[in-house]
PDB file of N, CA and C in Angstrom:
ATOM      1  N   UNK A   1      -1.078  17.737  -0.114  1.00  0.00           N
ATOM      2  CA  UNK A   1      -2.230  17.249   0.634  1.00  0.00           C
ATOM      3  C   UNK A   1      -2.436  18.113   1.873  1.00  0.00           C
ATOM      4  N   UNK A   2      -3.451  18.250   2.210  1.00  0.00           N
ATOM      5  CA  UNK A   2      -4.071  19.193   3.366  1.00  0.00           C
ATOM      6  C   UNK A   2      -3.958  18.090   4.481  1.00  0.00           C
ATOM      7  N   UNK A   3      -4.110  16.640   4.545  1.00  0.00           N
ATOM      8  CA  UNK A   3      -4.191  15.971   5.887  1.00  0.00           C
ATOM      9  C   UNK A   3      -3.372  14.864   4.862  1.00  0.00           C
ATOM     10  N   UNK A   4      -2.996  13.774   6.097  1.00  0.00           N
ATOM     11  CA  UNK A   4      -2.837  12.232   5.228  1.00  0.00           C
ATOM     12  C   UNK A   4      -2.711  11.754   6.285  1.00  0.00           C
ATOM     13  N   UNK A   5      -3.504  10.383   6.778  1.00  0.00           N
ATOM     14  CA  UNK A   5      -3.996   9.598   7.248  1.00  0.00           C
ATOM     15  C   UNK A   5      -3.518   7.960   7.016  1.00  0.00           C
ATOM     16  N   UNK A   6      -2.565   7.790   7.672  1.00  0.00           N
ATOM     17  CA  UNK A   6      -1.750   5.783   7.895  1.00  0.00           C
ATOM     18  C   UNK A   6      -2.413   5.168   8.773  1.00  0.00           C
ATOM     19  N   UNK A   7      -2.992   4.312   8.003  1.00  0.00           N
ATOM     20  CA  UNK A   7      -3.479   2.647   8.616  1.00  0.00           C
ATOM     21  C   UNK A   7      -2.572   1.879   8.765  1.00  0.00           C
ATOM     22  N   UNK A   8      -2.665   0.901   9.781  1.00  0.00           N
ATOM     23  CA  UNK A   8      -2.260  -0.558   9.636  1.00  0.00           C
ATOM     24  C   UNK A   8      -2.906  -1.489  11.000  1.00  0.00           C
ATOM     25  N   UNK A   9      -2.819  -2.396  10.899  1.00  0.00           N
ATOM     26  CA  UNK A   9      -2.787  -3.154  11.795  1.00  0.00           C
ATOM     27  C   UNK A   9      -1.828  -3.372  12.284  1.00  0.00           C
ATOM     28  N   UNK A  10      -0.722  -3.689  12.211  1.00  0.00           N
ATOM     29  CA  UNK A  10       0.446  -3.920  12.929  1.00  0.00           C
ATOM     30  C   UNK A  10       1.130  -2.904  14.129  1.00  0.00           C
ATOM     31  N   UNK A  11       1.017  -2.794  15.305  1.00  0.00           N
ATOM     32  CA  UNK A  11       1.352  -1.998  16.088  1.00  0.00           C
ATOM     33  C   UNK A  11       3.019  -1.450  15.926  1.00  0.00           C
ATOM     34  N   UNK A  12       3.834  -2.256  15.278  1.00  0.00           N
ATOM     35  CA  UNK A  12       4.844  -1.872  14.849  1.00  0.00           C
ATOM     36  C   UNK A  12       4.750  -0.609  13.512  1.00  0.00           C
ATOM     37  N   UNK A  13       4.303  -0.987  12.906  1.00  0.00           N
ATOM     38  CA  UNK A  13       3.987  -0.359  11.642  1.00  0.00           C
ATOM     39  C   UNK A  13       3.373   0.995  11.883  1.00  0.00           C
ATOM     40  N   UNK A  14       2.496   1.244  13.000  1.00  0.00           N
ATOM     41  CA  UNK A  14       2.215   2.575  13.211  1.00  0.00           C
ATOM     42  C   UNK A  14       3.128   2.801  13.923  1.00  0.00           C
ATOM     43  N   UNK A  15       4.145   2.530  14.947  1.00  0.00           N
ATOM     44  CA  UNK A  15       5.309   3.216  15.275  1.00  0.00           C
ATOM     45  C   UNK A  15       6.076   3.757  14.189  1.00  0.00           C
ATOM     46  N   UNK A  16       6.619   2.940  13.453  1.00  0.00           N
ATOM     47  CA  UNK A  16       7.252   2.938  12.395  1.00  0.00           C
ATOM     48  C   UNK A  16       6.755   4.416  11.552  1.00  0.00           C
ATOM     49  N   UNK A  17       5.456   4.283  11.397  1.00  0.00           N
ATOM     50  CA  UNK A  17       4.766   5.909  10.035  1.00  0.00           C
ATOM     51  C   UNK A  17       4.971   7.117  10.991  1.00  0.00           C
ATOM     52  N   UNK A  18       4.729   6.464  12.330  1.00  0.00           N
ATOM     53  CA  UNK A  18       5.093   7.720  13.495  1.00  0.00           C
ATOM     54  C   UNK A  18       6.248   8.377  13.327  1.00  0.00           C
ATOM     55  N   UNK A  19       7.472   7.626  13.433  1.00  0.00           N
ATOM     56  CA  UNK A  19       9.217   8.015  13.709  1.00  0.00           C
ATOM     57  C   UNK A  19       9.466   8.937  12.080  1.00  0.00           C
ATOM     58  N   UNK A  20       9.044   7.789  11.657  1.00  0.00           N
ATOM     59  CA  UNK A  20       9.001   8.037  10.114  1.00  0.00           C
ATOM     60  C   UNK A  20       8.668   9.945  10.302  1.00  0.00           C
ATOM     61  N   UNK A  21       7.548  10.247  10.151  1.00  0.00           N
ATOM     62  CA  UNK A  21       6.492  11.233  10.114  1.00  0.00           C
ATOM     63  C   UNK A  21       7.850  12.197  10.253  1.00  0.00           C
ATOM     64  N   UNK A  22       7.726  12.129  11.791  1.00  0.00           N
ATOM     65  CA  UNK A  22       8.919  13.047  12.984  1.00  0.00           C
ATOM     66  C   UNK A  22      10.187  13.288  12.251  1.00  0.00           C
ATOM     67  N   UNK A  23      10.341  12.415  12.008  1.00  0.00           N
ATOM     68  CA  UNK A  23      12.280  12.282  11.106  1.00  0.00           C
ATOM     69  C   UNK A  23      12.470  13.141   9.936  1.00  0.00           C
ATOM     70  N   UNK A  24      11.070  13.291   9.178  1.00  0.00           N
ATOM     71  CA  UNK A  24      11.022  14.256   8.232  1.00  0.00           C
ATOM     72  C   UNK A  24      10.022  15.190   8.479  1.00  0.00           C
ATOM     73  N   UNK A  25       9.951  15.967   9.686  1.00  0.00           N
ATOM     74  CA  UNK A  25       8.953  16.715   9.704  1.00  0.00           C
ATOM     75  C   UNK A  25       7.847  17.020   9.480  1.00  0.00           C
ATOM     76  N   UNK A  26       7.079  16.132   8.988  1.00  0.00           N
ATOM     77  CA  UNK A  26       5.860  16.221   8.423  1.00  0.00           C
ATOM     78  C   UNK A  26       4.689  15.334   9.133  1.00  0.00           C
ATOM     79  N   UNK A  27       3.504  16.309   9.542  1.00  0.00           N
ATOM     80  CA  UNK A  27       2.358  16.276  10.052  1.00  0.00           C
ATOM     81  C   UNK A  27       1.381  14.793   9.487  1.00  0.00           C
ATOM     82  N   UNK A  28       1.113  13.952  10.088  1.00  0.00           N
ATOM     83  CA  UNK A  28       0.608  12.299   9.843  1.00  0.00           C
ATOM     84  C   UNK A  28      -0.368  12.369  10.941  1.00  0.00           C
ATOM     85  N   UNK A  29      -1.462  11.679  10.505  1.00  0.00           N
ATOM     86  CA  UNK A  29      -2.639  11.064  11.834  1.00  0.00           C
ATOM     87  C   UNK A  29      -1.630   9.899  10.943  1.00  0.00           C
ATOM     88  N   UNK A  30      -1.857   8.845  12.600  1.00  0.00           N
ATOM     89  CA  UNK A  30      -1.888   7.520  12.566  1.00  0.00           C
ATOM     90  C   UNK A  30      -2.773   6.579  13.175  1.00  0.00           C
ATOM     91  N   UNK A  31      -2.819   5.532  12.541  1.00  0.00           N
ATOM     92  CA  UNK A  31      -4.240   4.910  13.220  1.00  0.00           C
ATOM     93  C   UNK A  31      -4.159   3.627  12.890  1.00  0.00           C
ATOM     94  N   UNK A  32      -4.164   2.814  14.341  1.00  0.00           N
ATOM     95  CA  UNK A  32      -3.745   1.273  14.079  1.00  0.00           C
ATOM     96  C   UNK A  32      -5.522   0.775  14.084  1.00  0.00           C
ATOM     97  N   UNK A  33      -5.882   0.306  12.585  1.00  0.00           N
ATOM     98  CA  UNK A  33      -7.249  -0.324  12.785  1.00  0.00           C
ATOM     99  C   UNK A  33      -6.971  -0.667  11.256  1.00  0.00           C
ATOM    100  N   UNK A  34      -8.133  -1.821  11.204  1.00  0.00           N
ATOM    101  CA  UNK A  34      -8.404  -2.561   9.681  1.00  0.00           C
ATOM    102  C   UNK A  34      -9.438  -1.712   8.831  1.00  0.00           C
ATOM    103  N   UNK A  35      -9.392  -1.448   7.756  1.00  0.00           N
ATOM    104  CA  UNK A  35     -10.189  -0.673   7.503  1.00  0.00           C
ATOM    105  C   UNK A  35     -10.622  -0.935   6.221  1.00  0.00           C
ATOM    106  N   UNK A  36      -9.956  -2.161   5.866  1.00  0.00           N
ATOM    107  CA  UNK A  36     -10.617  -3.063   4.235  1.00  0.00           C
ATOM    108  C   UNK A  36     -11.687  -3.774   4.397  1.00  0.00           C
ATOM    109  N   UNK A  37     -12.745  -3.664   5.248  1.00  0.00           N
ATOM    110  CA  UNK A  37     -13.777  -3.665   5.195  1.00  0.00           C
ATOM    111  C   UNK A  37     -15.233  -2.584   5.084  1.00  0.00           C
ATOM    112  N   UNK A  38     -14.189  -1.652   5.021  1.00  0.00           N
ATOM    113  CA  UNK A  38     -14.964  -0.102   4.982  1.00  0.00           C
ATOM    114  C   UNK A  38     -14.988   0.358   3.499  1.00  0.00           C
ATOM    115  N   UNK A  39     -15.783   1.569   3.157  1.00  0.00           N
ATOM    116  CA  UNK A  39     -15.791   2.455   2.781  1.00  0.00           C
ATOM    117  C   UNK A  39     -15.043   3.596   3.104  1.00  0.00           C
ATOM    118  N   UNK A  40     -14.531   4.238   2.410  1.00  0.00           N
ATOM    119  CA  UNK A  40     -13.765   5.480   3.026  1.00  0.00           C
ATOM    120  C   UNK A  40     -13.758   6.435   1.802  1.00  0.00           C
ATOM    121  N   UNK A  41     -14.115   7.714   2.512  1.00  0.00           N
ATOM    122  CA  UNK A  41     -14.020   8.728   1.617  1.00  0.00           C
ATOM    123  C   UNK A  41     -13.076  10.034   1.525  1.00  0.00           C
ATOM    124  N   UNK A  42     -12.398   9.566   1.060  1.00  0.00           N
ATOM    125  CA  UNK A  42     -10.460  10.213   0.467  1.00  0.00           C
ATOM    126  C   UNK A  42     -10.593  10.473  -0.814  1.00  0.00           C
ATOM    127  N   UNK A  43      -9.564  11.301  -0.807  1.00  0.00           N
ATOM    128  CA  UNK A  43      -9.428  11.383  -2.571  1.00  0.00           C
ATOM    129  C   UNK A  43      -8.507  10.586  -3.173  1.00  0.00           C
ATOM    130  N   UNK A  44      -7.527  10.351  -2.307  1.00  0.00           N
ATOM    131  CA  UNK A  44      -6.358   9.730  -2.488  1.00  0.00           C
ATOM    132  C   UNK A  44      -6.330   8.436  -1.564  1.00  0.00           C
ATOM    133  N   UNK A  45      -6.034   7.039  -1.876  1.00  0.00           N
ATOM    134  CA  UNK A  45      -5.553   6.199  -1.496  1.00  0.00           C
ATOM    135  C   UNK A  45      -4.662   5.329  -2.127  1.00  0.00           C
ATOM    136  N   UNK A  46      -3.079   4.956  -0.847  1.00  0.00           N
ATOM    137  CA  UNK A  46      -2.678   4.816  -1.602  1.00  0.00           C
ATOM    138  C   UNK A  46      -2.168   2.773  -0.537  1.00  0.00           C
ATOM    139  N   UNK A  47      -1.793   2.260  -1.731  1.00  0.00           N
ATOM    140  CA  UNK A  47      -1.846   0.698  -0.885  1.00  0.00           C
ATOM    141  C   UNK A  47      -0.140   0.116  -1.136  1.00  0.00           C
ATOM    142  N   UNK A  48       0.513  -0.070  -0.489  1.00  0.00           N
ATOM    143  CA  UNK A  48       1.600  -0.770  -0.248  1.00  0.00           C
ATOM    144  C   UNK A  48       1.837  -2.115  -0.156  1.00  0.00           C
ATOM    145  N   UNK A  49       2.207  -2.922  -1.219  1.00  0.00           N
ATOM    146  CA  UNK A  49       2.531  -4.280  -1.141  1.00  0.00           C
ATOM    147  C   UNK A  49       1.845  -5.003  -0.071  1.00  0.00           C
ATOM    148  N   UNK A  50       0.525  -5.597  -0.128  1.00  0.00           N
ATOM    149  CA  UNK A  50       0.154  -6.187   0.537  1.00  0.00           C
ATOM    150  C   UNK A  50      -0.775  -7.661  -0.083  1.00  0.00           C
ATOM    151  N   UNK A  51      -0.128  -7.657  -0.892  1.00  0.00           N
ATOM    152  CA  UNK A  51      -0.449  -9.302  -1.943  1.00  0.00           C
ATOM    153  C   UNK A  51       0.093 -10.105  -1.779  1.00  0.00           C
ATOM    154  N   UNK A  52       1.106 -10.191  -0.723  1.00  0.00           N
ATOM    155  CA  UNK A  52       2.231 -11.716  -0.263  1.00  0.00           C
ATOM    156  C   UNK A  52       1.097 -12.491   0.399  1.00  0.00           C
ATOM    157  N   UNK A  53      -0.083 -12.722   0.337  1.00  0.00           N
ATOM    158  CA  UNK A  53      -0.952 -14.222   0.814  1.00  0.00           C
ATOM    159  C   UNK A  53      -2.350 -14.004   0.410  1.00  0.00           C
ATOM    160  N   UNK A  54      -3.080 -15.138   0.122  1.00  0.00           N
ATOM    161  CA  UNK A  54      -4.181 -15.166  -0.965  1.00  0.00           C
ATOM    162  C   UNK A  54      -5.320 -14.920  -0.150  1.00  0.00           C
ATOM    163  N   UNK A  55      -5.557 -14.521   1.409  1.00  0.00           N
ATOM    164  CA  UNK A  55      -6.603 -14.026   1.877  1.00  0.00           C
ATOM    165  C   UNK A  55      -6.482 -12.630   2.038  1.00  0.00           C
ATOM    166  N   UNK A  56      -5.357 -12.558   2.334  1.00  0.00           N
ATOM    167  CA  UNK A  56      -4.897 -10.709   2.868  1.00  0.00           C
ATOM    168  C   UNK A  56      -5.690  -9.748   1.121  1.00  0.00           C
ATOM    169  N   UNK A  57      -4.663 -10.642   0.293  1.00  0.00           N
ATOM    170  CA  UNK A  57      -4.729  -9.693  -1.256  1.00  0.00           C
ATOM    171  C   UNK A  57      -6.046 -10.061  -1.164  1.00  0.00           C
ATOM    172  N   UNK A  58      -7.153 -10.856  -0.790  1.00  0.00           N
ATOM    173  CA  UNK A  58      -8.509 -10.842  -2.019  1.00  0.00           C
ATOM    174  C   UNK A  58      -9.115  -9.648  -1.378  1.00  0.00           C
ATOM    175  N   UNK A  59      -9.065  -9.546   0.304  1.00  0.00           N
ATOM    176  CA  UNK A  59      -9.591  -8.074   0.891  1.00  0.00           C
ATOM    177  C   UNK A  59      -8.645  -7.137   0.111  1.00  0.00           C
ATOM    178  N   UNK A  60      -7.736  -6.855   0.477  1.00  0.00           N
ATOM    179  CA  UNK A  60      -7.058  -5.760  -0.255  1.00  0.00           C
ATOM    180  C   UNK A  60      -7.906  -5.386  -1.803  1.00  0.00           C
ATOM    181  N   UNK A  61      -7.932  -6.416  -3.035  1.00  0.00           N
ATOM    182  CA  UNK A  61      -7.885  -6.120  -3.759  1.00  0.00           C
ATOM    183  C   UNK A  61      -9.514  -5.303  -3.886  1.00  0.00           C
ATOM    184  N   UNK A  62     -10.427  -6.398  -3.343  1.00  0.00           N
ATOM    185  CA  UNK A  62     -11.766  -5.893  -3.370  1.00  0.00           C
ATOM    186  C   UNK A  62     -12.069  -4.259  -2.672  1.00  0.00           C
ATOM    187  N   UNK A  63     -11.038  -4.172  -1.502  1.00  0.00           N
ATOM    188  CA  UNK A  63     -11.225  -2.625  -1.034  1.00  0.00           C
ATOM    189  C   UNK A  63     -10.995  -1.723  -2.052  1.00  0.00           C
ATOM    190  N   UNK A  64      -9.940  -1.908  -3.011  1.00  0.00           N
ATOM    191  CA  UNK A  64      -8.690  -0.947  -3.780  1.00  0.00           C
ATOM    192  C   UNK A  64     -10.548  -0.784  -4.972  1.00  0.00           C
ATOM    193  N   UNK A  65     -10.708  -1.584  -5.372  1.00  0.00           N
ATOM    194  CA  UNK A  65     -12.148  -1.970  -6.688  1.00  0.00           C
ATOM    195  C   UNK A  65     -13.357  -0.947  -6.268  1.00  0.00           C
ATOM    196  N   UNK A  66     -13.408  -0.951  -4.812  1.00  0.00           N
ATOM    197  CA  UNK A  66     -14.594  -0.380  -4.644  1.00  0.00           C
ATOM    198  C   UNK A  66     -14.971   1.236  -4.405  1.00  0.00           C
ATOM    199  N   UNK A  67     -13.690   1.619  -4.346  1.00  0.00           N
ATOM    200  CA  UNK A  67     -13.497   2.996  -3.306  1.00  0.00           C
ATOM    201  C   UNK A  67     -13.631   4.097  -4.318  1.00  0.00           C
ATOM    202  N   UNK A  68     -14.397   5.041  -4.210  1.00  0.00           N
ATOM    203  CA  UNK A  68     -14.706   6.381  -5.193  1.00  0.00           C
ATOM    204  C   UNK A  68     -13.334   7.199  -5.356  1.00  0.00           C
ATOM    205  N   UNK A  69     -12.821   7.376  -4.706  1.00  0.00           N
ATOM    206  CA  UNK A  69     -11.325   7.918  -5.293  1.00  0.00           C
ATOM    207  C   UNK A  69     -10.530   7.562  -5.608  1.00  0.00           C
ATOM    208  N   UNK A  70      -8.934   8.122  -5.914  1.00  0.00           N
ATOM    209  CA  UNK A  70      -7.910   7.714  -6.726  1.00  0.00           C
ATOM    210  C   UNK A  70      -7.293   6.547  -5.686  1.00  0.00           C
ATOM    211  N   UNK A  71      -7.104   5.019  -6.204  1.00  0.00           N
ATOM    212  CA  UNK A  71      -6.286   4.174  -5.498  1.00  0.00           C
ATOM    213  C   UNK A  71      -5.485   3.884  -6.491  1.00  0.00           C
ATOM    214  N   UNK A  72      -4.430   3.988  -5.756  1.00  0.00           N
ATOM    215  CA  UNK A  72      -2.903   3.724  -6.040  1.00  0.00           C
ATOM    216  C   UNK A  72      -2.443   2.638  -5.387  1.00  0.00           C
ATOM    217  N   UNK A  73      -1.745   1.855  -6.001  1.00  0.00           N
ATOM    218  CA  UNK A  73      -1.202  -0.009  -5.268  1.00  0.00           C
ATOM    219  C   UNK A  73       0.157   0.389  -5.894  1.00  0.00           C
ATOM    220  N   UNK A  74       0.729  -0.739  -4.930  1.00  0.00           N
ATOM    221  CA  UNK A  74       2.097  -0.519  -5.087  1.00  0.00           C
ATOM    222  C   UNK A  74       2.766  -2.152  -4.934  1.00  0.00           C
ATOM    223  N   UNK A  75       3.466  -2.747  -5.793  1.00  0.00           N
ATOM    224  CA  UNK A  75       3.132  -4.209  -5.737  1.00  0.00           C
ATOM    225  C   UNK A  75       4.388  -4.822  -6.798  1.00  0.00           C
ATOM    226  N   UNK A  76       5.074  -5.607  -5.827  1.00  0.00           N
ATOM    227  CA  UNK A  76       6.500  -5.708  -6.232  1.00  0.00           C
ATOM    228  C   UNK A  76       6.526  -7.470  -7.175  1.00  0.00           C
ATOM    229  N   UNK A  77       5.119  -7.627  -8.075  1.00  0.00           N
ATOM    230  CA  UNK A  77       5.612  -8.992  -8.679  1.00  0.00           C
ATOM    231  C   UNK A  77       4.776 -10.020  -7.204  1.00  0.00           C
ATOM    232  N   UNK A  78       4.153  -9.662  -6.604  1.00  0.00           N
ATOM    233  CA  UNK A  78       3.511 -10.844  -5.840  1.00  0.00           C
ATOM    234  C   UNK A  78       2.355 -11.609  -6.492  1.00  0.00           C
ATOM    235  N   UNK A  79       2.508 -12.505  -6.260  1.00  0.00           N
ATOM    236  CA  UNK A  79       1.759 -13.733  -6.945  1.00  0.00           C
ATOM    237  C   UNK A  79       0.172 -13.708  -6.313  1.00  0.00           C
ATOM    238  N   UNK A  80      -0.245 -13.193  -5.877  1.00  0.00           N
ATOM    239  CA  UNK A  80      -1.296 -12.771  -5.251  1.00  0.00           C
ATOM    240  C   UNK A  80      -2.465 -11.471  -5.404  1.00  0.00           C
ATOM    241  N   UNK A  81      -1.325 -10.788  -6.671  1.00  0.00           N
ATOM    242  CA  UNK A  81      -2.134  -9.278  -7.159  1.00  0.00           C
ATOM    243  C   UNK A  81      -2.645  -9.671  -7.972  1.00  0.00           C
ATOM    244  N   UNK A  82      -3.678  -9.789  -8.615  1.00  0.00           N
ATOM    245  CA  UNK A  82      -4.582  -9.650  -9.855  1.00  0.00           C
ATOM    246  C   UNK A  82      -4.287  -8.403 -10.029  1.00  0.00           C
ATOM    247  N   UNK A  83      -3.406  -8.057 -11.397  1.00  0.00           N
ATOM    248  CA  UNK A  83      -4.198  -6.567 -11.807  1.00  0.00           C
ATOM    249  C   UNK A  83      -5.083  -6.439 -12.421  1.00  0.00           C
ATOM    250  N   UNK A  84      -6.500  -7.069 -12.575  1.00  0.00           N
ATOM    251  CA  UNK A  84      -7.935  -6.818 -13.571  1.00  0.00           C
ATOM    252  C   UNK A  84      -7.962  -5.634 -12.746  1.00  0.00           C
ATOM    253  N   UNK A  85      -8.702  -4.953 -13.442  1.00  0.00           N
ATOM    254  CA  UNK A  85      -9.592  -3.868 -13.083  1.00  0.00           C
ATOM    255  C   UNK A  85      -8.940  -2.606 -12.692  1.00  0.00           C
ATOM    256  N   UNK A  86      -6.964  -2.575 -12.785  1.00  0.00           N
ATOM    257  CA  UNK A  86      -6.017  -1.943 -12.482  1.00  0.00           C
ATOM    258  C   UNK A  86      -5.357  -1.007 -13.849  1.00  0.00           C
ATOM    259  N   UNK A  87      -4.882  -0.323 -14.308  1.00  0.00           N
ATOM    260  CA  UNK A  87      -3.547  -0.194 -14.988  1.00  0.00           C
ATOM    261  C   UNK A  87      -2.318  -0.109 -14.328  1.00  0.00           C
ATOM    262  N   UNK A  88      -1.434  -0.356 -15.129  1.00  0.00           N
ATOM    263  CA  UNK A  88      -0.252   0.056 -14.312  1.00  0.00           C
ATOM    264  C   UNK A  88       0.183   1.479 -14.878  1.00  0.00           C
ATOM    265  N   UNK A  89       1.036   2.667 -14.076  1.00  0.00           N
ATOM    266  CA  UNK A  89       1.090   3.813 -14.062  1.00  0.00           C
ATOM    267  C   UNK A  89       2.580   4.310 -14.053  1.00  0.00           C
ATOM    268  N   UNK A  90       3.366   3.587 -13.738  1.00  0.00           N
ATOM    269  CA  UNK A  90       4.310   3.444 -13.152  1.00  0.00           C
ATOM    270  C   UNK A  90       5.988   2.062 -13.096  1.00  0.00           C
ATOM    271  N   UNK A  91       6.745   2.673 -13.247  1.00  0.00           N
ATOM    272  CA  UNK A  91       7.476   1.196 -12.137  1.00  0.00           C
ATOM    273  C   UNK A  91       8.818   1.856 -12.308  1.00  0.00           C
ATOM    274  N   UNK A  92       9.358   1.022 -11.540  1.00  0.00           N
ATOM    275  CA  UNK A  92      10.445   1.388 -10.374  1.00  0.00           C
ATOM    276  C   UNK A  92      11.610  -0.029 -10.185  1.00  0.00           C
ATOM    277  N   UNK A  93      12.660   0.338  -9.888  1.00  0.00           N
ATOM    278  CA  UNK A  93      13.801  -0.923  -9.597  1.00  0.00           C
ATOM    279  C   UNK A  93      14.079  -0.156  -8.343  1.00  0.00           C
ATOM    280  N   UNK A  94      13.828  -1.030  -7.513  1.00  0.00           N
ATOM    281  CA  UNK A  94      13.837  -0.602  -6.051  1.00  0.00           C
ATOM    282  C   UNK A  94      14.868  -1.806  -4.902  1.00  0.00           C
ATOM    283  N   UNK A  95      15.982  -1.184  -4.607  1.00  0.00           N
ATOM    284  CA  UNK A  95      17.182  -1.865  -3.603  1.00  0.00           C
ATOM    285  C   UNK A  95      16.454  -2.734  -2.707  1.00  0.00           C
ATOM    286  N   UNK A  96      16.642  -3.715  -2.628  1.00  0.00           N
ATOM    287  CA  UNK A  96      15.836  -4.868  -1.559  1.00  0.00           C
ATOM    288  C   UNK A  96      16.488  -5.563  -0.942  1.00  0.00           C
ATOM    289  N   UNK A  97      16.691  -6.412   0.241  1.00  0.00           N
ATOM    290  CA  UNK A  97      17.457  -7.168   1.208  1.00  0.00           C
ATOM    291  C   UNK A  97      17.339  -8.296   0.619  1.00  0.00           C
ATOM    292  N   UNK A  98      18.680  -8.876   0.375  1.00  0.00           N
ATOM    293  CA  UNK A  98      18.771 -10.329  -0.694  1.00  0.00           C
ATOM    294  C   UNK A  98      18.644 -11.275   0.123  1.00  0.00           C
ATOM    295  N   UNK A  99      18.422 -11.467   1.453  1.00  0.00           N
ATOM    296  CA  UNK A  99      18.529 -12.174   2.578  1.00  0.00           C
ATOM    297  C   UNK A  99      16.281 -12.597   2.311  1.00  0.00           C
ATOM    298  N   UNK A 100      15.796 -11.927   2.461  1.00  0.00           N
ATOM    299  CA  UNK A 100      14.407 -11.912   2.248  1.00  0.00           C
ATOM    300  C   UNK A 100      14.045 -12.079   0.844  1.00  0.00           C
ATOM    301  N   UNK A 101      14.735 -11.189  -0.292  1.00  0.00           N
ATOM    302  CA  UNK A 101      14.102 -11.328  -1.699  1.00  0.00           C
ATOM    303  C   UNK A 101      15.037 -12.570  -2.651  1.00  0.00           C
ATOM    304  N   UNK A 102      16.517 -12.411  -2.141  1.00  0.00           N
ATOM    305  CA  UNK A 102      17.700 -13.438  -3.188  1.00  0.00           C
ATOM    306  C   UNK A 102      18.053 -12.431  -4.017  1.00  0.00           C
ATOM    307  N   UNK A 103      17.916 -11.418  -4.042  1.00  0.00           N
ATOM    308  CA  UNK A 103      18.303 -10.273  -5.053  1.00  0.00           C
ATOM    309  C   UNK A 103      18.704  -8.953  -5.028  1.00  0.00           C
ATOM    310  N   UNK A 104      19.662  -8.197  -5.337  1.00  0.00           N
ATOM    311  CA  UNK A 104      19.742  -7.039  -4.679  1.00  0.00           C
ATOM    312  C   UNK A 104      18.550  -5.893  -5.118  1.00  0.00           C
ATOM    313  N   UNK A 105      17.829  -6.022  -5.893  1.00  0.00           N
ATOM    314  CA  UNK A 105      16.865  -5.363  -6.679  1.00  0.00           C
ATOM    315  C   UNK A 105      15.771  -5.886  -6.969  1.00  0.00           C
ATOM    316  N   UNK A 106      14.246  -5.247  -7.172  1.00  0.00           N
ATOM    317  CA  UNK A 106      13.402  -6.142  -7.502  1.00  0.00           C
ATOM    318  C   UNK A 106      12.221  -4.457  -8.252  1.00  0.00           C
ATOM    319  N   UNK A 107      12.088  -5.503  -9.628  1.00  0.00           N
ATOM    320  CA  UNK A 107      10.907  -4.395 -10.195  1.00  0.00           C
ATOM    321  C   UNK A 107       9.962  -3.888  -9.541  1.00  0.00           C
ATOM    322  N   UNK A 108       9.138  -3.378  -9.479  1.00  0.00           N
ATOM    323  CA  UNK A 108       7.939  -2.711  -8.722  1.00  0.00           C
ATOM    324  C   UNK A 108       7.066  -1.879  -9.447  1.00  0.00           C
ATOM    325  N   UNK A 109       5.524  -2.134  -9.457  1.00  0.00           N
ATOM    326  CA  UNK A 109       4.620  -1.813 -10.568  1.00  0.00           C
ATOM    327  C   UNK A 109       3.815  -0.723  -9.415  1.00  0.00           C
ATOM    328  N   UNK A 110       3.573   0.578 -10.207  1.00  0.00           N
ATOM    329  CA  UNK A 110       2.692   1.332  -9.280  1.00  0.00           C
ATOM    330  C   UNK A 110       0.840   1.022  -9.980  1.00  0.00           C
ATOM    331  N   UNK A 111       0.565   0.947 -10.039  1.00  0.00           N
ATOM    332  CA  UNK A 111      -1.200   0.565 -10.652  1.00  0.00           C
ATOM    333  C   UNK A 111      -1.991   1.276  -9.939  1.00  0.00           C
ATOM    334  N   UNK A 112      -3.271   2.017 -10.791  1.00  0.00           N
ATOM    335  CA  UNK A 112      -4.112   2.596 -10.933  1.00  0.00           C
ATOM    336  C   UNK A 112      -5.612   1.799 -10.595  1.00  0.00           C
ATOM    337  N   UNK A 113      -6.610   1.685  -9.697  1.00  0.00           N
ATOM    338  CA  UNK A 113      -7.569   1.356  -9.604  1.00  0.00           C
ATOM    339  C   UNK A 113      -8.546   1.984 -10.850  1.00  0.00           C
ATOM    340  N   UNK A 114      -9.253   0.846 -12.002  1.00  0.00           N
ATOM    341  CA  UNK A 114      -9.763   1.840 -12.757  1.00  0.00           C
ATOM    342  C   UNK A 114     -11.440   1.651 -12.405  1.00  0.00           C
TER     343      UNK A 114
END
């Protein structure tokens, strides 16, 4: 990629893509704003588990549906993803804190906006 560009709302969370960025050398805009009410024109987007509650996922999902380029979701079994309108592309067994999940592991589906 020539640029790549992190959202969030959470002021932690853009610290976090910041340190992140730095720790492995690599060049990040960051930008704490909501932006699932937009349009955006990328080639690439990509969405991180954000289906743990049934208002957050219906924006999420409707942004991921609408957007002219490649969206990529990333979505560990939450009860809140519809995949219509998705394939899945991908998946993964990914180490998780059993304290938060009850498990040391948990599947993880990568999906395709189609």
């Amino acid at each position: 990629a020539r640029a790549v560009v992190a959202t969030d709302v959470d002021p932690r969370a853009v610290a976090a893509a910041r340190a992140n960025a730095a720790l492995n050398g690599v060049t990040l805009e960051v930008q704490q704003r909501d932006l699932l009410d937009e349009d955006v024109d990328e080639d690439v987007i990509v969405i991180g588990d954000l289906c743990y509650e049934q208002p957050l996922a219906s924006r999420v999902l409707a942004f991921a549906r609408r957007q002219r380029g490649t969206v990529l979701a990333g979505d560990p079994g939450r009860a809140h993803f519809d995949a219509s309108g998705f394939e899945r592309v991908a998946g993964y067994e990914v180490e998780t804190t059993a304290d938060l999940e009850g498990r040391a592991t948990r599947a993880v589906g990568v999906y395709r906006a189609r």
